[in-house]
N, C-alpha and C. Protein backbone atom coordinates (compact mmCIF):
# COMPACT_ATOMS: atom_id res chain seq x y z
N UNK A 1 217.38 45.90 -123.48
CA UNK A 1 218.25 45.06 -124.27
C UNK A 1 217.50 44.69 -125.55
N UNK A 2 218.15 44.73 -126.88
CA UNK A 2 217.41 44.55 -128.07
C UNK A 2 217.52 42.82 -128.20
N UNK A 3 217.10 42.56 -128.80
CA UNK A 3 216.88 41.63 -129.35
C UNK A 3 218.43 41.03 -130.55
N UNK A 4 218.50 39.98 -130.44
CA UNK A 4 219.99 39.97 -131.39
C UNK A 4 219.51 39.01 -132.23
N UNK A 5 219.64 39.63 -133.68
CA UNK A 5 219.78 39.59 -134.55
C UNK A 5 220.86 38.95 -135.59
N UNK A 6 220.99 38.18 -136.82
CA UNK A 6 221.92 37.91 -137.31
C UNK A 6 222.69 39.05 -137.99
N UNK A 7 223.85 39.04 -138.48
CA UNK A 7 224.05 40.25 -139.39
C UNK A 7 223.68 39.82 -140.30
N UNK A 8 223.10 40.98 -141.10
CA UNK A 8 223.06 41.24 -142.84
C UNK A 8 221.34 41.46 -142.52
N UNK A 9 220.65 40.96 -141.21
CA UNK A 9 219.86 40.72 -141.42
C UNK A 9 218.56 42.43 -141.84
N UNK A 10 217.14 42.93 -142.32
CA UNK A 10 216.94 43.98 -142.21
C UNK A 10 216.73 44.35 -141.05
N UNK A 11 216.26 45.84 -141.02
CA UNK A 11 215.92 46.78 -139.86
C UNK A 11 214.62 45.80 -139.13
N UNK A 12 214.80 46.21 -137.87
CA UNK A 12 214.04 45.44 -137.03
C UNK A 12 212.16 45.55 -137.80
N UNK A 13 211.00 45.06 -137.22
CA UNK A 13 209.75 45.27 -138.02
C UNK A 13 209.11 44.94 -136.81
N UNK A 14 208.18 45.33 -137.27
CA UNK A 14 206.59 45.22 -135.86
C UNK A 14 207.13 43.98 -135.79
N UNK A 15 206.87 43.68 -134.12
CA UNK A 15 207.08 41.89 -133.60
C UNK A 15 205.93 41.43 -134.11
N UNK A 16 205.78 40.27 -134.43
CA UNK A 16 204.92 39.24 -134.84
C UNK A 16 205.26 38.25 -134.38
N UNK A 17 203.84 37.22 -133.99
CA UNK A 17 204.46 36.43 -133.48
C UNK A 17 205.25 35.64 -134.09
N UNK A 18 205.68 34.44 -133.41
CA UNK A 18 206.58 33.92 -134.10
C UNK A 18 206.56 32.15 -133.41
N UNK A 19 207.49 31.63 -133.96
CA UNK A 19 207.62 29.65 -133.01
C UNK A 19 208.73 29.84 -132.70
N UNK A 20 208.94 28.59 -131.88
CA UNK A 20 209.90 28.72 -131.07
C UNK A 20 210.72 27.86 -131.64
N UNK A 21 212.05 27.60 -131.78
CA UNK A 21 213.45 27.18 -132.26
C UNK A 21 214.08 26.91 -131.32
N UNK A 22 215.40 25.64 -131.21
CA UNK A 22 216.30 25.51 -130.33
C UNK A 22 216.86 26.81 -129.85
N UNK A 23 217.41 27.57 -130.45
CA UNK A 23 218.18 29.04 -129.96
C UNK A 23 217.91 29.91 -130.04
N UNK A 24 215.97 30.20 -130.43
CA UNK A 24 215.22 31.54 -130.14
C UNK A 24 214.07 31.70 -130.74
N UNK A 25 214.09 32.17 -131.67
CA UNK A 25 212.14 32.03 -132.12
C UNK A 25 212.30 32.70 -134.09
N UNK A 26 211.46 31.70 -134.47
CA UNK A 26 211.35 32.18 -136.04
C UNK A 26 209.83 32.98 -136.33
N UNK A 27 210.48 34.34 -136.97
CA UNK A 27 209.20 35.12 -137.16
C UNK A 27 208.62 35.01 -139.04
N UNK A 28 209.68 33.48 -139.41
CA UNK A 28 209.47 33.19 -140.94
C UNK A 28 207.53 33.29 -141.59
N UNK A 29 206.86 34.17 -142.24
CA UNK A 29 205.37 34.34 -142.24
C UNK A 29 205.16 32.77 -142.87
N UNK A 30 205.13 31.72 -143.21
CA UNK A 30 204.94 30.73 -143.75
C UNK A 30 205.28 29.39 -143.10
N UNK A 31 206.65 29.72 -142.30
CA UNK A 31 206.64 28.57 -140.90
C UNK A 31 205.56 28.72 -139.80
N UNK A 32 205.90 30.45 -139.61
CA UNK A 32 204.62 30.59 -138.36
C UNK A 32 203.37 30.07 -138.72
N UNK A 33 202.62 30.11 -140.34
CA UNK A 33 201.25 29.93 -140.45
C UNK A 33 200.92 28.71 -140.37
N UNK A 34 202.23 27.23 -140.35
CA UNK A 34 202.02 26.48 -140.37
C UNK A 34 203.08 25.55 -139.02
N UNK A 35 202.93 26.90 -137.83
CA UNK A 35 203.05 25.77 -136.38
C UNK A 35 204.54 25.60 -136.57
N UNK A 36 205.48 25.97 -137.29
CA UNK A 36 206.91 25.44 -137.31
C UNK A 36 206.58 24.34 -138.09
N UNK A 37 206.70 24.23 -139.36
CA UNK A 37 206.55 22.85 -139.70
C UNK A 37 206.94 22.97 -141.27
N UNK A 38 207.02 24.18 -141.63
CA UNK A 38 207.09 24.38 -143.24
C UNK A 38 208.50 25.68 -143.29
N UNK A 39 209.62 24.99 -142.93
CA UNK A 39 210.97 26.14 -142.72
C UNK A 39 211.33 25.86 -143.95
N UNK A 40 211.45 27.28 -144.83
CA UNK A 40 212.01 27.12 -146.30
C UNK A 40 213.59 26.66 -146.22
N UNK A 41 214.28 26.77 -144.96
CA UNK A 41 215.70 26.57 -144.85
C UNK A 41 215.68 25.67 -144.35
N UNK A 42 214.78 24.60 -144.50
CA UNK A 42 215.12 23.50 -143.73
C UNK A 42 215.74 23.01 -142.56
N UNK A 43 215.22 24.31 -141.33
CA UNK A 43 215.47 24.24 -140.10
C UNK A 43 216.84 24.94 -139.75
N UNK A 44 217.67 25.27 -140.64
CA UNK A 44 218.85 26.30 -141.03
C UNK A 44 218.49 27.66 -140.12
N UNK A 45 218.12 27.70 -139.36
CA UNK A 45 217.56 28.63 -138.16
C UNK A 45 219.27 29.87 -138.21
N UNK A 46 220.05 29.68 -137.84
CA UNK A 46 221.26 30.91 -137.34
C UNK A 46 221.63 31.66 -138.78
N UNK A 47 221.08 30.48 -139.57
CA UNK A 47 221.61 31.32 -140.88
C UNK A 47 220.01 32.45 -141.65
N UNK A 48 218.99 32.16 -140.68
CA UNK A 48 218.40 32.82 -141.35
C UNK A 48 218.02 34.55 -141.17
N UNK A 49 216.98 35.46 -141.52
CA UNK A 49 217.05 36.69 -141.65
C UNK A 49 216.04 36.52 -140.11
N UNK A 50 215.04 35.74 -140.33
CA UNK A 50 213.87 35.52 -139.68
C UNK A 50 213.56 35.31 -138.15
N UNK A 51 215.52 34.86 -138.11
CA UNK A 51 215.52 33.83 -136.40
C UNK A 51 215.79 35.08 -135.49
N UNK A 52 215.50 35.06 -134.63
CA UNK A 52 215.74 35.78 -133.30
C UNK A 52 216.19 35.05 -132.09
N UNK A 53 217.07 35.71 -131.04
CA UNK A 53 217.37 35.32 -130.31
C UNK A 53 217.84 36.46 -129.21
N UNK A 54 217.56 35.90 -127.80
CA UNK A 54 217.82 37.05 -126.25
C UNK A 54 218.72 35.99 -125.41
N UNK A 55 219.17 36.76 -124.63
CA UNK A 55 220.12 35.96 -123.60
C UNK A 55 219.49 34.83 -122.68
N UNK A 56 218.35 34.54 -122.81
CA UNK A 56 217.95 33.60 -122.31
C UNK A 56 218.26 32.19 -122.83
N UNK A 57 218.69 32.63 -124.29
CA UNK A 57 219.10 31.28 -125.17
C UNK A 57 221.03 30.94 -125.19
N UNK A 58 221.45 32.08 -124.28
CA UNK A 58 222.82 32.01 -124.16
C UNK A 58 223.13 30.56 -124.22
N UNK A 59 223.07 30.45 -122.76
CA UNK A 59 223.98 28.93 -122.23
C UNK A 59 223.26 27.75 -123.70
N UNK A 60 222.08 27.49 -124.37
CA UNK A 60 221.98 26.94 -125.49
C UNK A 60 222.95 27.08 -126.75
N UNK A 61 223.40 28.48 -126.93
CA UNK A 61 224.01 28.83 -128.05
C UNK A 61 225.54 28.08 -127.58
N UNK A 62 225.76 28.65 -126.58
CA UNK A 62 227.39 28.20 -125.96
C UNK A 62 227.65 26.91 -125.99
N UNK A 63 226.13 26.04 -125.22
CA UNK A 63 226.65 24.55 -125.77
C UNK A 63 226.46 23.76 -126.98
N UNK A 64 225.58 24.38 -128.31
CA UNK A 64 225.87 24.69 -129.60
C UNK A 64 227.12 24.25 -130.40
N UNK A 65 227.89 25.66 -129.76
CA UNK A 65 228.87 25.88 -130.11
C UNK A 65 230.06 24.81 -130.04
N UNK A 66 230.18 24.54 -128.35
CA UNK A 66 230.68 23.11 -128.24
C UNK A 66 230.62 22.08 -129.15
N UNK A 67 229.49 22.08 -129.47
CA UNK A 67 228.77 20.38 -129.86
C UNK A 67 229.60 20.79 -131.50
N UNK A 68 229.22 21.92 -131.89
CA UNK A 68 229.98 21.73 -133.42
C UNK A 68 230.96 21.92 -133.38
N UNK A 69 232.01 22.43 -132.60
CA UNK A 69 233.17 21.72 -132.46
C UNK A 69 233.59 20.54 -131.91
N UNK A 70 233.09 20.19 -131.51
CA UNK A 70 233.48 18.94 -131.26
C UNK A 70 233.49 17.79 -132.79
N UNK A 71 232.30 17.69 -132.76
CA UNK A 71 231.78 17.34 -134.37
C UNK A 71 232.65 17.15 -135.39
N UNK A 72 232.96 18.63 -135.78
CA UNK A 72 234.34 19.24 -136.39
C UNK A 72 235.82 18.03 -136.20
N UNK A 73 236.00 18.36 -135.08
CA UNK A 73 237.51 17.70 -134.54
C UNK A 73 236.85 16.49 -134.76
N UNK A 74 235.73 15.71 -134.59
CA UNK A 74 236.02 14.06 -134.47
C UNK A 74 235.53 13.91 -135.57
N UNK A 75 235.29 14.49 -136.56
CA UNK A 75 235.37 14.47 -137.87
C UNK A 75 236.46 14.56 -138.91
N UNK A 76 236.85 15.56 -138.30
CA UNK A 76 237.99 15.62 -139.08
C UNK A 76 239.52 14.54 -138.46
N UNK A 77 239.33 13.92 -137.57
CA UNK A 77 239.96 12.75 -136.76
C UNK A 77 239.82 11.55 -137.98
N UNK A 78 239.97 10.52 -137.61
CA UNK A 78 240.12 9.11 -137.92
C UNK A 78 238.88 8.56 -138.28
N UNK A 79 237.42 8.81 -138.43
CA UNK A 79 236.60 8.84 -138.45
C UNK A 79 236.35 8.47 -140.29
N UNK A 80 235.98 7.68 -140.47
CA UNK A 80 236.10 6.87 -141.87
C UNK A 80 234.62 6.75 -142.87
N UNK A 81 234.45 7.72 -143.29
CA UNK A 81 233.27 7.96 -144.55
C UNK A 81 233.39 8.47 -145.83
N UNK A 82 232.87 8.39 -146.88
CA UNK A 82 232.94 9.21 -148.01
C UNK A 82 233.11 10.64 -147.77
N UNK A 83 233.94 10.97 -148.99
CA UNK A 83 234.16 12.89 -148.40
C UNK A 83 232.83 13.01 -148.74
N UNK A 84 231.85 12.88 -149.59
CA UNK A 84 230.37 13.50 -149.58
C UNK A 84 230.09 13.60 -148.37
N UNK A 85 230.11 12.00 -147.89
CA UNK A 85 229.12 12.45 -146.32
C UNK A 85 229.77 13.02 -145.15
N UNK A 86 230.86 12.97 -145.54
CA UNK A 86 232.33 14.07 -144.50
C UNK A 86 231.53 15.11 -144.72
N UNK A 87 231.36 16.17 -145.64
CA UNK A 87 231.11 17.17 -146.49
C UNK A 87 229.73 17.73 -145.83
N UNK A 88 228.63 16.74 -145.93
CA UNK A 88 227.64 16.85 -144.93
C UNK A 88 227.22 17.28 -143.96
N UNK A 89 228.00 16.34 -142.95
CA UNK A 89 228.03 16.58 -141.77
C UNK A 89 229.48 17.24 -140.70
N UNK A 90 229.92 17.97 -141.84
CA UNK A 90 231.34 18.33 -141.45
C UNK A 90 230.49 20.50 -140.90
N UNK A 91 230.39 20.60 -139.67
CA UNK A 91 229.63 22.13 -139.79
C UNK A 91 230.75 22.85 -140.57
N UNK A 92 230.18 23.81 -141.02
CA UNK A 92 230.64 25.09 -141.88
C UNK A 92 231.61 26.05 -140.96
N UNK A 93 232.55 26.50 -141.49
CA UNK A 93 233.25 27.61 -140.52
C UNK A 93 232.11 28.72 -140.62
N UNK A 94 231.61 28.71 -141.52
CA UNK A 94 230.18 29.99 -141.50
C UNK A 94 229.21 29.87 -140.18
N UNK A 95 229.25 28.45 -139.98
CA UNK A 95 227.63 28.32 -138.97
C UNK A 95 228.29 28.54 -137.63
N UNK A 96 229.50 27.88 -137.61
CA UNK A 96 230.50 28.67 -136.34
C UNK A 96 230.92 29.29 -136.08
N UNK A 97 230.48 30.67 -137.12
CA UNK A 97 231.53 32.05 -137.52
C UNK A 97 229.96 32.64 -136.73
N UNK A 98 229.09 32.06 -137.48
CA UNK A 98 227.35 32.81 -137.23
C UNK A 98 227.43 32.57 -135.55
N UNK A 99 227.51 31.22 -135.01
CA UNK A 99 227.14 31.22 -133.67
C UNK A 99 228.19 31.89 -132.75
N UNK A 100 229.21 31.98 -133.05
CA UNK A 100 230.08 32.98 -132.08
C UNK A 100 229.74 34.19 -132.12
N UNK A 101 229.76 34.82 -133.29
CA UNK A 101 229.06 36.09 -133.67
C UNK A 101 227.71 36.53 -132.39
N UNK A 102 226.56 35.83 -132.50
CA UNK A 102 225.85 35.93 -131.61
C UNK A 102 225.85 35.62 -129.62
N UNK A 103 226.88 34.94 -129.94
CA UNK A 103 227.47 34.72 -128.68
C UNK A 103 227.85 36.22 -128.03
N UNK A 104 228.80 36.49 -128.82
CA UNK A 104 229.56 37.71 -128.63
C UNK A 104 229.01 38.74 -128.60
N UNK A 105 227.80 38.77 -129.37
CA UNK A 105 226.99 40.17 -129.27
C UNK A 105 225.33 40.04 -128.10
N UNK A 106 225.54 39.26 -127.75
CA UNK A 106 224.62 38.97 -126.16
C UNK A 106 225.51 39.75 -125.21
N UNK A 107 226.87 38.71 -125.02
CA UNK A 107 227.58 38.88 -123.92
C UNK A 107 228.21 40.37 -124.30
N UNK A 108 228.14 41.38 -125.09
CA UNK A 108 228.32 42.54 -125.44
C UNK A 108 227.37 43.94 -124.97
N UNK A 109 226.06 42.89 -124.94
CA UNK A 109 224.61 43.85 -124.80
C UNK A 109 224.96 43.32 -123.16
N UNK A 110 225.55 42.75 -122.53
CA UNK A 110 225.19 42.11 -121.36
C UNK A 110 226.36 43.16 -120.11
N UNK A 111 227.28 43.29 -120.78
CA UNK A 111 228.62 43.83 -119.97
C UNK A 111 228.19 45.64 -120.04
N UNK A 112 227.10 46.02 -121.34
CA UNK A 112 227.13 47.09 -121.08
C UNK A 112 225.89 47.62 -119.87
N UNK A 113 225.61 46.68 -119.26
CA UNK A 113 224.35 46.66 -118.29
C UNK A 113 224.69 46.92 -117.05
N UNK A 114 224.49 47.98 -115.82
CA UNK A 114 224.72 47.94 -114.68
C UNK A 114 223.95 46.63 -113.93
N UNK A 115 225.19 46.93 -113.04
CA UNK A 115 224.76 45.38 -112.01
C UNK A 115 223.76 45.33 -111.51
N UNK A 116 222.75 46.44 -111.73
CA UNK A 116 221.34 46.29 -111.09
C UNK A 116 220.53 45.71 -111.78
N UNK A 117 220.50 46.03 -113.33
CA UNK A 117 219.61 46.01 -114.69
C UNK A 117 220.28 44.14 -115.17
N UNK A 118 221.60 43.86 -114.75
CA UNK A 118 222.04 42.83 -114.85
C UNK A 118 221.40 41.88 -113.82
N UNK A 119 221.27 42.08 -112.81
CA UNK A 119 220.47 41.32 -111.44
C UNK A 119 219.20 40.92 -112.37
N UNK A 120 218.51 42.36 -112.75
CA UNK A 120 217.06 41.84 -113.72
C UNK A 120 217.15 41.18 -114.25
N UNK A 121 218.04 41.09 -115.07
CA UNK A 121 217.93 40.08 -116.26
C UNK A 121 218.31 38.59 -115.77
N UNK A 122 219.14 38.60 -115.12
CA UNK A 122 219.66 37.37 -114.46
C UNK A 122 218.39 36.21 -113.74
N UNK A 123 217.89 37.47 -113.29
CA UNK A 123 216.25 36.86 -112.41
C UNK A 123 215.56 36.83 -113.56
N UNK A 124 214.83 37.09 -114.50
CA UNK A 124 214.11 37.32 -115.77
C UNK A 124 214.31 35.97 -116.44
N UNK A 125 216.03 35.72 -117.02
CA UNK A 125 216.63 34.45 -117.14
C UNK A 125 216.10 33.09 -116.82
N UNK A 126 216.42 33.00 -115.18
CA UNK A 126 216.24 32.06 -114.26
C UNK A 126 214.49 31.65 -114.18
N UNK A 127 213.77 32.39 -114.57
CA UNK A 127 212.69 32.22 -114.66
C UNK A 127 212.11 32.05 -115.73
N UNK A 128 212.55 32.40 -116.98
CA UNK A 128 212.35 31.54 -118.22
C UNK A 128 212.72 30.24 -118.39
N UNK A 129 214.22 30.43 -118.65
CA UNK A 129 214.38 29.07 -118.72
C UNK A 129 213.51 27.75 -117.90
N UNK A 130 213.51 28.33 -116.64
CA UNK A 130 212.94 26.88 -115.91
C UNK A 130 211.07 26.77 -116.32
N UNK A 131 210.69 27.81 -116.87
CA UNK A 131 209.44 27.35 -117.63
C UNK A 131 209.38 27.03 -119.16
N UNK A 132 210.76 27.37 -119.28
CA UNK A 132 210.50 26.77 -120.69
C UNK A 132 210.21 25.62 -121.42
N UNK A 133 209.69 24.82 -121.95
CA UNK A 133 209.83 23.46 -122.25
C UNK A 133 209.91 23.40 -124.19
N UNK A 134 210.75 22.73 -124.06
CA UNK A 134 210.91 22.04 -125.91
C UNK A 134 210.57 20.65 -125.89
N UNK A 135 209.81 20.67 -126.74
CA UNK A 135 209.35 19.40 -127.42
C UNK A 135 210.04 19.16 -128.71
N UNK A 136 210.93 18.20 -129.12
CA UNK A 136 211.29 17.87 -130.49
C UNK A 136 211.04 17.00 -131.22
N UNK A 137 209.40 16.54 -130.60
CA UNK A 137 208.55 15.84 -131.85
C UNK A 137 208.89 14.71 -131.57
N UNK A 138 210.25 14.12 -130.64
CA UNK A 138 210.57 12.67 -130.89
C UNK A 138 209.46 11.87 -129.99
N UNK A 139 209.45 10.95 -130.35
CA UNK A 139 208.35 9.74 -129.40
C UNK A 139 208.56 9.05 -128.36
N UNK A 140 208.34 9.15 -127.74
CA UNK A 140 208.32 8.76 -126.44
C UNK A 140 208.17 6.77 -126.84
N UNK A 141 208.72 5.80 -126.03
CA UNK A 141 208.63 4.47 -126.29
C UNK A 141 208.45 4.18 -124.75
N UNK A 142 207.83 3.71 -124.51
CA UNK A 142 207.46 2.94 -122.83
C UNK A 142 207.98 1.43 -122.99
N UNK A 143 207.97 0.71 -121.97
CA UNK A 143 208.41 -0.91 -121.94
C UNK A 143 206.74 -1.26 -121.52
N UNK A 144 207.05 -2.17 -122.62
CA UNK A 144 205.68 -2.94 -122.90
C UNK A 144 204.79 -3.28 -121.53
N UNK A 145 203.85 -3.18 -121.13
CA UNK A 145 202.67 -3.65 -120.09
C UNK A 145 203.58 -5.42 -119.68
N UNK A 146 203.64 -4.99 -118.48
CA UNK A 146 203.40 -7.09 -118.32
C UNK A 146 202.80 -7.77 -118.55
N UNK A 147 202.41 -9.21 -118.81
CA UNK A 147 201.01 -9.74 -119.09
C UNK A 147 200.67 -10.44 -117.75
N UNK A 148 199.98 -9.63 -117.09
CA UNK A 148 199.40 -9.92 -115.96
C UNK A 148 198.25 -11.55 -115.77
N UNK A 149 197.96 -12.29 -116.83
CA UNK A 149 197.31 -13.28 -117.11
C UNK A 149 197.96 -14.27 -117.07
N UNK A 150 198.04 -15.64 -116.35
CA UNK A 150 198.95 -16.40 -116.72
C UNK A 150 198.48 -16.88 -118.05
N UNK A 151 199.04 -17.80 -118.58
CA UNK A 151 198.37 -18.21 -119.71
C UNK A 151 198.23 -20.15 -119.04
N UNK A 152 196.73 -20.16 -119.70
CA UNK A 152 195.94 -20.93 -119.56
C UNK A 152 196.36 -22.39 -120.02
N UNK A 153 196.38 -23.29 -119.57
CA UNK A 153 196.08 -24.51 -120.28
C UNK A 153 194.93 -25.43 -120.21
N UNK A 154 194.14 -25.77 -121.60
CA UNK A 154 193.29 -26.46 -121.92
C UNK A 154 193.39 -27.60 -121.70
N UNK A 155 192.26 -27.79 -120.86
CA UNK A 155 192.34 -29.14 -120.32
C UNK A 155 191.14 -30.21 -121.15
């Protein structure tokens, strides 16, 4: 199974490594040199040439997909802001045109697979995902220590 790709994007190139992204891995030479941390697209990952993605990131992309529709509809609902910031945060029919697109061409590479080579992958799957772990940088907050001391009075 190849690797899926955005359209438009070029002919495949020696793998290099690459970081890892919500929905697959960026082989961008200037994010990678700097750990994921310097994305000229400003994290614009589906729209780029660079992103990659395998069926292991399916069920991610699918609930993706959800989430910006949803977004969409309760946006475009009763929902009361400037059209700028409507405009904003309103997703693109492009970024939902991009993530179906890839949807469709997984589950495309996937149907043409006998049920044996499909079993593989299925097991292959099941065993990524559950080692996978994402970190998204956010911070962790604990509830403060008790103060185990009573406090004193001076006598």
């Amino acid at each position: 199974m190849t690797t899926v790709r955005p359209s438009g994007a070029s002919q495949p190139r020696a793998v290099s490594s690459g970081v890892a992204t919500p929905y697959g891995v960026c082989r961008e030479p200037t994010n990678v040199a700097a750990g994921g941390h310097a994305c000229p697209l400003r994290f614009r990952c589906l729209g780029c040439e660079h992103f990659f993605t395998d069926v292991s990131y399916l069920p991610d992309l699918q609930a993706h997909l959800a989430d910006l529709l949803r977004s969409r509809e309760r946006l475009m609902s009763a929902f009361e802001a400037d059209d700028w910031a409507r405009a904003q945060a309103m997703p693109s029919d492009e970024e939902i045109g991009r993530v179906r697109r890839l949807i469709d061409r997984v589950r495309t590479d996937l149907d043409t697979l006998t049920p044996e080579d499909r079993a593989h992958i299925d097991q292959a799957v099941a065993l990524v995902r559950r080692s996978r772990t994402v970190m998204l940088g956010m911070p962790r907050i604990h509830q403060p220590l008790p103060d185990v001391r009573p406090s004193r009075n001076p006598e």
